[in-house]
C-alpha atoms as a PDB file:
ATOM      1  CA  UNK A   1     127.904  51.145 100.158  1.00  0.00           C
ATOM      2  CA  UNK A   2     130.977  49.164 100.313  1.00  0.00           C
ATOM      3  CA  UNK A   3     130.752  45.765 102.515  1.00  0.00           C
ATOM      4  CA  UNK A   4     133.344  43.691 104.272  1.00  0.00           C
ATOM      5  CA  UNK A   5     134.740  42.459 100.975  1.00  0.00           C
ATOM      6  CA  UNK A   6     138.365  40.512 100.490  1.00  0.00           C
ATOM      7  CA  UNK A   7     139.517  43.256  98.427  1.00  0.00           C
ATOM      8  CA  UNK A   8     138.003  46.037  96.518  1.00  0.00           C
ATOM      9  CA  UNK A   9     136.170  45.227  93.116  1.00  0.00           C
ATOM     10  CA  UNK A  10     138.482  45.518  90.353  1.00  0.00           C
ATOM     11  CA  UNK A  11     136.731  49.074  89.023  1.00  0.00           C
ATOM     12  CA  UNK A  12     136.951  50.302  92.563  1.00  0.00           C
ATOM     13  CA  UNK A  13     140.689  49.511  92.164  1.00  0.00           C
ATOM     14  CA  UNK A  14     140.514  51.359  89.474  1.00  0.00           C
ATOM     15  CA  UNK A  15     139.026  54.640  91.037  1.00  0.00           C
ATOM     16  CA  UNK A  16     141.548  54.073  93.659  1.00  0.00           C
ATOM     17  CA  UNK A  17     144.145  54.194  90.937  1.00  0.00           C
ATOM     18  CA  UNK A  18     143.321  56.982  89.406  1.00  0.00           C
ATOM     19  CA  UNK A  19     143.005  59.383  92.388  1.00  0.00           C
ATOM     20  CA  UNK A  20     146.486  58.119  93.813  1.00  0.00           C
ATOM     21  CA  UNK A  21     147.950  59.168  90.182  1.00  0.00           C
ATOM     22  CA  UNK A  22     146.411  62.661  90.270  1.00  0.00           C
ATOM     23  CA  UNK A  23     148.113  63.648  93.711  1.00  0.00           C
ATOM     24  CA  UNK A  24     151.496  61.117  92.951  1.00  0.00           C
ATOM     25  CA  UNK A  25     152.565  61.697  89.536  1.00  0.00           C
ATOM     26  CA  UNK A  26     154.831  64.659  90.011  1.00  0.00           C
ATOM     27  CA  UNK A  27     156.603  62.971  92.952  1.00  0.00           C
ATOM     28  CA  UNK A  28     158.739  61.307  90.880  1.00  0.00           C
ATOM     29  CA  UNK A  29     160.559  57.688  90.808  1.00  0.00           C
ATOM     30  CA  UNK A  30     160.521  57.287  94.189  1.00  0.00           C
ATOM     31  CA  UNK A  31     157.330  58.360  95.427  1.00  0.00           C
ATOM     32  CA  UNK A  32     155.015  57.855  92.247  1.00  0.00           C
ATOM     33  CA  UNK A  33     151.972  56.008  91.246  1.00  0.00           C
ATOM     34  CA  UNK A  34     154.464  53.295  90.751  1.00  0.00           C
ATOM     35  CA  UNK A  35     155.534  53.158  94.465  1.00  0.00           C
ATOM     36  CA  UNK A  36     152.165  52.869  95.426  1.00  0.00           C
ATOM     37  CA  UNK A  37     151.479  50.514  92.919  1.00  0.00           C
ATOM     38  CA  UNK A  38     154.408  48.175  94.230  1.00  0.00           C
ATOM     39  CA  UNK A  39     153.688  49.122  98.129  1.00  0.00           C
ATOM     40  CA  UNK A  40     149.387  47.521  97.241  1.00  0.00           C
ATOM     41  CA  UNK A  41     151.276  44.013  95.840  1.00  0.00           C
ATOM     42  CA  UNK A  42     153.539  43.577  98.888  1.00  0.00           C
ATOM     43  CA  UNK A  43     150.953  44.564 101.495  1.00  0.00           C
ATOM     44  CA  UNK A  44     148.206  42.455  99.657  1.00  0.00           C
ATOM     45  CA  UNK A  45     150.738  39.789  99.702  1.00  0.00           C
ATOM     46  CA  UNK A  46     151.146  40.187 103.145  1.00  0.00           C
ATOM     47  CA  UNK A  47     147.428  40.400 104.202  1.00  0.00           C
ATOM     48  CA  UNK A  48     146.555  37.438 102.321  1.00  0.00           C
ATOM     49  CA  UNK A  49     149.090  35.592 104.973  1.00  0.00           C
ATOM     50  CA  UNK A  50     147.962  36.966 107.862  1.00  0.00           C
ATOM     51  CA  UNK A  51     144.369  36.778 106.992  1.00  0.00           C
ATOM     52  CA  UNK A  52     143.969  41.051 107.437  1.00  0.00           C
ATOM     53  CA  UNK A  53     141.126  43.073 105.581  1.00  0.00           C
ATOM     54  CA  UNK A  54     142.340  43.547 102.382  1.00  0.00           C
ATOM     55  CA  UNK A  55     139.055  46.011 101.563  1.00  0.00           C
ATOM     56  CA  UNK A  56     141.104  47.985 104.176  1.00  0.00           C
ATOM     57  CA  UNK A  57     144.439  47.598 103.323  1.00  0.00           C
ATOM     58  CA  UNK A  58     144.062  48.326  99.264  1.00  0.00           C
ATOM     59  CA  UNK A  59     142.850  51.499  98.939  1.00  0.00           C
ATOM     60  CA  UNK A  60     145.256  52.378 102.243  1.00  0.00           C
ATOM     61  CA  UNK A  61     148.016  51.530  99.969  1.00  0.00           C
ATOM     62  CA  UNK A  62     147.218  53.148  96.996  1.00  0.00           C
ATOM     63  CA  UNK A  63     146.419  56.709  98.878  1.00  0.00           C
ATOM     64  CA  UNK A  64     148.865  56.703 101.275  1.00  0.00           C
ATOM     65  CA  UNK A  65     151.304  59.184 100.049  1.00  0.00           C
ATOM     66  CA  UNK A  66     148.636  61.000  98.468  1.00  0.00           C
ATOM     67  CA  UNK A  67     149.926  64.242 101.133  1.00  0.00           C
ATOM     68  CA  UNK A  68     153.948  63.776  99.935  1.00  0.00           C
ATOM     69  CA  UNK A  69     152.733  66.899  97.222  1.00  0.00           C
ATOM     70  CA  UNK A  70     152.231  69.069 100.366  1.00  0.00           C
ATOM     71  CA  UNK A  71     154.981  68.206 101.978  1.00  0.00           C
ATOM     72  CA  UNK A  72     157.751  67.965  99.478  1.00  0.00           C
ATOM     73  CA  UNK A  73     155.815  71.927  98.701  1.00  0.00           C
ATOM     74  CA  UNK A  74     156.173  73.074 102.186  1.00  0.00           C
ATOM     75  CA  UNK A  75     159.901  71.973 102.729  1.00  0.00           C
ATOM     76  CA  UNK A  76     158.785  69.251 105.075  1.00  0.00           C
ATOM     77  CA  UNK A  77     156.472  71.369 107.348  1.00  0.00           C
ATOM     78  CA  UNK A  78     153.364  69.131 106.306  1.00  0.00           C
ATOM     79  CA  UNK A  79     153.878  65.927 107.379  1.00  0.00           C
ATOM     80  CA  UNK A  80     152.169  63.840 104.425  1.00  0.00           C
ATOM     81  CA  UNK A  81     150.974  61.187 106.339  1.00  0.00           C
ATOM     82  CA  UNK A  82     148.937  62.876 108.617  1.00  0.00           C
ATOM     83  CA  UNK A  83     147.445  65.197 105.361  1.00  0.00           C
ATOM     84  CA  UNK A  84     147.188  62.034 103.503  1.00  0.00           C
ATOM     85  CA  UNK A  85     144.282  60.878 105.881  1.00  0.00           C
ATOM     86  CA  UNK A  86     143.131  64.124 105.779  1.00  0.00           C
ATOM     87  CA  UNK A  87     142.473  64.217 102.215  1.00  0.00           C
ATOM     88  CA  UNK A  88     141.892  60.297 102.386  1.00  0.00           C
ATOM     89  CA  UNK A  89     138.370  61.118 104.104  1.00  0.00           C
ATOM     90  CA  UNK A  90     136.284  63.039 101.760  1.00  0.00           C
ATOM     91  CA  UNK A  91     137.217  60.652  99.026  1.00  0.00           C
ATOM     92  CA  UNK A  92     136.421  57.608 100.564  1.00  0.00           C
ATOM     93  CA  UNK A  93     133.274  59.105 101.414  1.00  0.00           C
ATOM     94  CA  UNK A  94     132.404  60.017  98.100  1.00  0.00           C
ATOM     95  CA  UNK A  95     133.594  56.521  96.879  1.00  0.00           C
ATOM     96  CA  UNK A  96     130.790  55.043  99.137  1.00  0.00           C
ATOM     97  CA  UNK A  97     133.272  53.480 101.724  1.00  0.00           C
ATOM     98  CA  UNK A  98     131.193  53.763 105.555  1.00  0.00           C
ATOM     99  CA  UNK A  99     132.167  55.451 108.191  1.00  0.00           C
ATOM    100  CA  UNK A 100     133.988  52.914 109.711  1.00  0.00           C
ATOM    101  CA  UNK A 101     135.975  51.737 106.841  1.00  0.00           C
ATOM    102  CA  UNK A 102     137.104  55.046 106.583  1.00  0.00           C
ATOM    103  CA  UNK A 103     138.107  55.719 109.825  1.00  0.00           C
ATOM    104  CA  UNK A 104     140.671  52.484 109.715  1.00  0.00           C
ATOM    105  CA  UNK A 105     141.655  53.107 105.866  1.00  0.00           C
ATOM    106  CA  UNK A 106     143.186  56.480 107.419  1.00  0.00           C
ATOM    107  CA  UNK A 107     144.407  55.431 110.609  1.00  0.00           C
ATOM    108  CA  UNK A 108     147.123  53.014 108.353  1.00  0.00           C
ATOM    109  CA  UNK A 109     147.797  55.971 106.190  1.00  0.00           C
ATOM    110  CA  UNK A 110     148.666  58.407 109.277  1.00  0.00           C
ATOM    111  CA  UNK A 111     150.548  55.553 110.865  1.00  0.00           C
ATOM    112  CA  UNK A 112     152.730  54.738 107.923  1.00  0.00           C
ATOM    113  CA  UNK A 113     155.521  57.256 108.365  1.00  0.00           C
ATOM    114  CA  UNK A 114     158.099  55.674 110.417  1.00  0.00           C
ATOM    115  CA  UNK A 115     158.957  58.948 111.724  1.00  0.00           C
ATOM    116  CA  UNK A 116     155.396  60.154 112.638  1.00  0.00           C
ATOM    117  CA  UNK A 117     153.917  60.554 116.045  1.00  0.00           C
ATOM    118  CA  UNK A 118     151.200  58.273 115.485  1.00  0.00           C
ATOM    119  CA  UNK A 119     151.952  54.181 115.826  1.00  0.00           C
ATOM    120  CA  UNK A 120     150.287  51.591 113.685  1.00  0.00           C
ATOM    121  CA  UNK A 121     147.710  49.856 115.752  1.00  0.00           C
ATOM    122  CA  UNK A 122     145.643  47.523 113.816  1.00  0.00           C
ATOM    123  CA  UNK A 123     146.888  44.944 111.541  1.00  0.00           C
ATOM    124  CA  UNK A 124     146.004  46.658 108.508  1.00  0.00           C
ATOM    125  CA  UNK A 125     148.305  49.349 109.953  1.00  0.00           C
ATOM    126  CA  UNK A 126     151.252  47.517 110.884  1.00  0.00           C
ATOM    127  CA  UNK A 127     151.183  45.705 107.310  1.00  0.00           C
ATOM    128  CA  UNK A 128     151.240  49.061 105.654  1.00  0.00           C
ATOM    129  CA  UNK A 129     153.769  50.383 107.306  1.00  0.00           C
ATOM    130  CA  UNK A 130     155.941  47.043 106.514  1.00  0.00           C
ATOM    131  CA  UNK A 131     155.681  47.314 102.745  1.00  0.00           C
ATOM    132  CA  UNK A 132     155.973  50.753 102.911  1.00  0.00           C
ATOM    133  CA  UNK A 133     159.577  50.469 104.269  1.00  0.00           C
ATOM    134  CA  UNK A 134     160.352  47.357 102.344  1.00  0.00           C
ATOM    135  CA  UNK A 135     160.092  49.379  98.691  1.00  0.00           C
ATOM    136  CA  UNK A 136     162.801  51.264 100.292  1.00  0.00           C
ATOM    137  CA  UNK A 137     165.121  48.223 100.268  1.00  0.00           C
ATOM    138  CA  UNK A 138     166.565  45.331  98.166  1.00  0.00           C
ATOM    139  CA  UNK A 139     166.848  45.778  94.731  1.00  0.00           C
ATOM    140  CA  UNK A 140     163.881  48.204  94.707  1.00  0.00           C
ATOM    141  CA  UNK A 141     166.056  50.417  97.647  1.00  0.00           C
ATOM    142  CA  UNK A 142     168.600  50.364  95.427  1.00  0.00           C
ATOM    143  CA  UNK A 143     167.177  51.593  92.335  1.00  0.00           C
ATOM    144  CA  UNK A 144     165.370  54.029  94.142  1.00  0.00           C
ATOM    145  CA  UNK A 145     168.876  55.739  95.853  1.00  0.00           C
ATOM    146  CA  UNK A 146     170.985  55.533  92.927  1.00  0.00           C
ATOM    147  CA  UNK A 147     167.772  57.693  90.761  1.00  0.00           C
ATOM    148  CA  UNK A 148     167.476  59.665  94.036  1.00  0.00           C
ATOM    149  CA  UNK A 149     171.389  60.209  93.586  1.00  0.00           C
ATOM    150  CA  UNK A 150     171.134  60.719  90.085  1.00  0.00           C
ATOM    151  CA  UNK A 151     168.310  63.413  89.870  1.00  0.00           C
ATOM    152  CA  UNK A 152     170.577  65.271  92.670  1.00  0.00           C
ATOM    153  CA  UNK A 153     173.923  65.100  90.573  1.00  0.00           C
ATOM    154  CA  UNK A 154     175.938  62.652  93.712  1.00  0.00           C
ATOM    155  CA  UNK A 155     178.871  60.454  92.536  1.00  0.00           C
ATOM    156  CA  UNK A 156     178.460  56.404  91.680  1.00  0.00           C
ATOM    157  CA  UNK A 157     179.782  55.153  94.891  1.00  0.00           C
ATOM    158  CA  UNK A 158     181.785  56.655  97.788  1.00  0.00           C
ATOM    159  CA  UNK A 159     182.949  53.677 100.246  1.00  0.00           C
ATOM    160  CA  UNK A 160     185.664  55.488 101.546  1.00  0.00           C
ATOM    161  CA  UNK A 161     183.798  58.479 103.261  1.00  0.00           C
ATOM    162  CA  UNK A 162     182.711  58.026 105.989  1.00  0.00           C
ATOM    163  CA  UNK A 163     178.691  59.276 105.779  1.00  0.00           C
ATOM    164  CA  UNK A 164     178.768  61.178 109.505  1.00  0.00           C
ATOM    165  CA  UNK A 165     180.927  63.051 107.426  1.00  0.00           C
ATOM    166  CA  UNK A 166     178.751  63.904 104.272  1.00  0.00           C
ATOM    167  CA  UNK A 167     176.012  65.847 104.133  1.00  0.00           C
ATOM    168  CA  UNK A 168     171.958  65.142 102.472  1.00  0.00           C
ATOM    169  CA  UNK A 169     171.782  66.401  98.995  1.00  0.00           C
ATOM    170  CA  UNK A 170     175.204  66.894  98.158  1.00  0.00           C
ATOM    171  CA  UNK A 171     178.099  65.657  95.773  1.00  0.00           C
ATOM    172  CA  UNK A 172     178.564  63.065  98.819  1.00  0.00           C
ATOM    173  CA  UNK A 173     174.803  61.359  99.247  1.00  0.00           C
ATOM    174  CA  UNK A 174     175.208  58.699  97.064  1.00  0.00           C
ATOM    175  CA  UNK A 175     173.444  55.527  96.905  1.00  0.00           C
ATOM    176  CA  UNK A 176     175.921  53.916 100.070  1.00  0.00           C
ATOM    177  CA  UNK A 177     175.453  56.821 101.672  1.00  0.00           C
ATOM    178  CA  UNK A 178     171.525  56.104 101.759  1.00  0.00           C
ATOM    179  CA  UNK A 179     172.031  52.384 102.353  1.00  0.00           C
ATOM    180  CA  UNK A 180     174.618  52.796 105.494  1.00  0.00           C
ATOM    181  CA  UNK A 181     172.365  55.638 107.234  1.00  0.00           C
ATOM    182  CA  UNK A 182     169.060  54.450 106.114  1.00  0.00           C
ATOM    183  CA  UNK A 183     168.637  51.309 104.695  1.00  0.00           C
ATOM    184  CA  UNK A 184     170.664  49.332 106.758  1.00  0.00           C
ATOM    185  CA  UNK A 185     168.438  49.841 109.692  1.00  0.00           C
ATOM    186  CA  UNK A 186     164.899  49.001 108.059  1.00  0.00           C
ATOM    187  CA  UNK A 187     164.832  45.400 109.208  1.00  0.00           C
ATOM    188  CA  UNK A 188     164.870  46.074 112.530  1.00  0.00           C
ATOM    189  CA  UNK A 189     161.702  48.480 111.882  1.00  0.00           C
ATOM    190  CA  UNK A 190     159.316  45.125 110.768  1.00  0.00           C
ATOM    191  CA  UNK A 191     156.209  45.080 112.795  1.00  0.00           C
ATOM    192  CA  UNK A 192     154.952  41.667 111.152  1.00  0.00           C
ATOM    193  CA  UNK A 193     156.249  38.293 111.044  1.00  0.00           C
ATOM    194  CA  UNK A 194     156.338  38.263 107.419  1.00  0.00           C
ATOM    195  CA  UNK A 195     157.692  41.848 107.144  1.00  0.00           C
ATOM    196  CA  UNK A 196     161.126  40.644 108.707  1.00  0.00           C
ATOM    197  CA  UNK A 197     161.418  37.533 106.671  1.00  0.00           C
ATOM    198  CA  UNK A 198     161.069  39.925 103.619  1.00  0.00           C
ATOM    199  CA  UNK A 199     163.212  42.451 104.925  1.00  0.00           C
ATOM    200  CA  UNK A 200     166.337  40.102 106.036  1.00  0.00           C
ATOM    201  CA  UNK A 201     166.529  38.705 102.540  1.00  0.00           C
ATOM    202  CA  UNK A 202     166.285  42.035 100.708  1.00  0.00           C
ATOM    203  CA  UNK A 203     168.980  43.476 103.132  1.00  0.00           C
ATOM    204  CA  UNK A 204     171.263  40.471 102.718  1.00  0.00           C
ATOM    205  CA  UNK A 205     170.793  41.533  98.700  1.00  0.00           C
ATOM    206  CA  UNK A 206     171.841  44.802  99.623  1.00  0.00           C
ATOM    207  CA  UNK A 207     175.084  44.105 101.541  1.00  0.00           C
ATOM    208  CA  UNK A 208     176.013  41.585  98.314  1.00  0.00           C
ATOM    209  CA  UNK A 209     175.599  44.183  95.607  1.00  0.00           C
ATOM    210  CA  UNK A 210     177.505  46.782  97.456  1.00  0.00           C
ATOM    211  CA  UNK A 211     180.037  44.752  98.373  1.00  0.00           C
ATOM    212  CA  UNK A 212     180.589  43.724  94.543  1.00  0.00           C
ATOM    213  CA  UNK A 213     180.331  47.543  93.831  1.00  0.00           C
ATOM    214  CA  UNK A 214     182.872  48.297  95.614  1.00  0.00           C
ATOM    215  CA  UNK A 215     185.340  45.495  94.261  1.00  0.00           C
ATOM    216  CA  UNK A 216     184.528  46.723  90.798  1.00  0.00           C
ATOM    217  CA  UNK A 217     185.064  50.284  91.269  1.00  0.00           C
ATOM    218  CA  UNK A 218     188.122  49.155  93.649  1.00  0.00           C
ATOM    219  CA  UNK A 219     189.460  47.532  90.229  1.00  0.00           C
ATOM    220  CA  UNK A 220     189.225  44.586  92.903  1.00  0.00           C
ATOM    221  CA  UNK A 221     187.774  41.072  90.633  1.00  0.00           C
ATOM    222  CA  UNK A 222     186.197  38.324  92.624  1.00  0.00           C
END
């Protein structure tokens, strides 16, 4: 059975890897293995400063969007967090985690959705939900909305609209678009201490690059 450990073993990781992959990989840039991969380094980061359970927290990260497939199938009527723990269970179980460990590996996945019902309690929970919402900004936020704009056919850059105006998933939701309805408001979301430090220097990043974006599409030079 697995013990109060720092973090999972590094084959365990591996497991963990492998199942997140199976359910991810047709999710795409944004919400594939490599998300989850880059959501385990920032929340390990984070629970080795705050001293949480990383043998909680790891395998948390790595399956929580393991229920997006249903969702993104169902048009949004699943809500993948709360199927993520769902499916979570049984392979925990089967992966030899106890009882308890499972029970707080899924509470962090169903609590990681920021517009879910259910709030992160625990630390492990809160930390989740923090580096969860901080791939969604910085550089990493902006990669993701401009491939998110891309696979949808939007234009470069669109300062001029005004994005009450513009509509999801049209010639309008561009990468700004995302940032001034979205991202914009993610640092105010932190729930740890280290979360908001993280967030206001990746949204201080943001405001620079889109400010020189629009100068250079402006013809504007510096």
């Amino acid at each position: 059975m697995i013990h109060s450990n720092p973090s999972p073993a590094p084959d365990q990781l591996q497991r963990l890897r492998a199942i997140s992959a199976s359910f991810c990989i047709t999710e795409g840039g944004s919400h594939g293995p490599d998300h989850s991969e880059r959501v385990l380094h920032t929340a390990m980061t984070i629970g080795r400063q705050m001293e949480a359970k990383l043998y909680i927290l790891a395998p948390a990260a790595l399956l929580h969007d393991i229920g997006r497939r249903e969702e993104s199938q169902s048009r949004g009527a699943i809500c993948h967090a709360r199927r993520g723990a769902e499916l979570a269970a049984p392979l925990l179980l089967d992966l030899g985690y106890t009882e308890e460990s499972i029970a707080a590996i899924c509470h962090c996945i169903h609590a990681h959705r920021f517009r879910g019902a259910t709030q992160p309690k625990s630390l492990e929970a809160k930390i989740l939900f923090d580096a969860d919402k901080l791939d969604s900004i910085g550089a990493i936020g902006i990669g993701r909305a401009f491939l998110f704009a891309g696979q949808i056919g939007a234009r470069l850059h669109n300062p001029e609209q005004d994005p009450a105006s513009t509509r999801p998933y049209s010639l309008e939701d561009t990468a700004y678009r995302e940032f001034q309805v979205k991202m914009v408001r993610v640092r105010h979301q932190m729930l740890t201490p280290v979360g908001l430090v993280l967030a206001a220097q990746r949204h201080a990043f943001m405001e620079t690059f889109f400010e020189q974006l629009t100068r250079e599409t402006s013809g504007l030079f510096p």
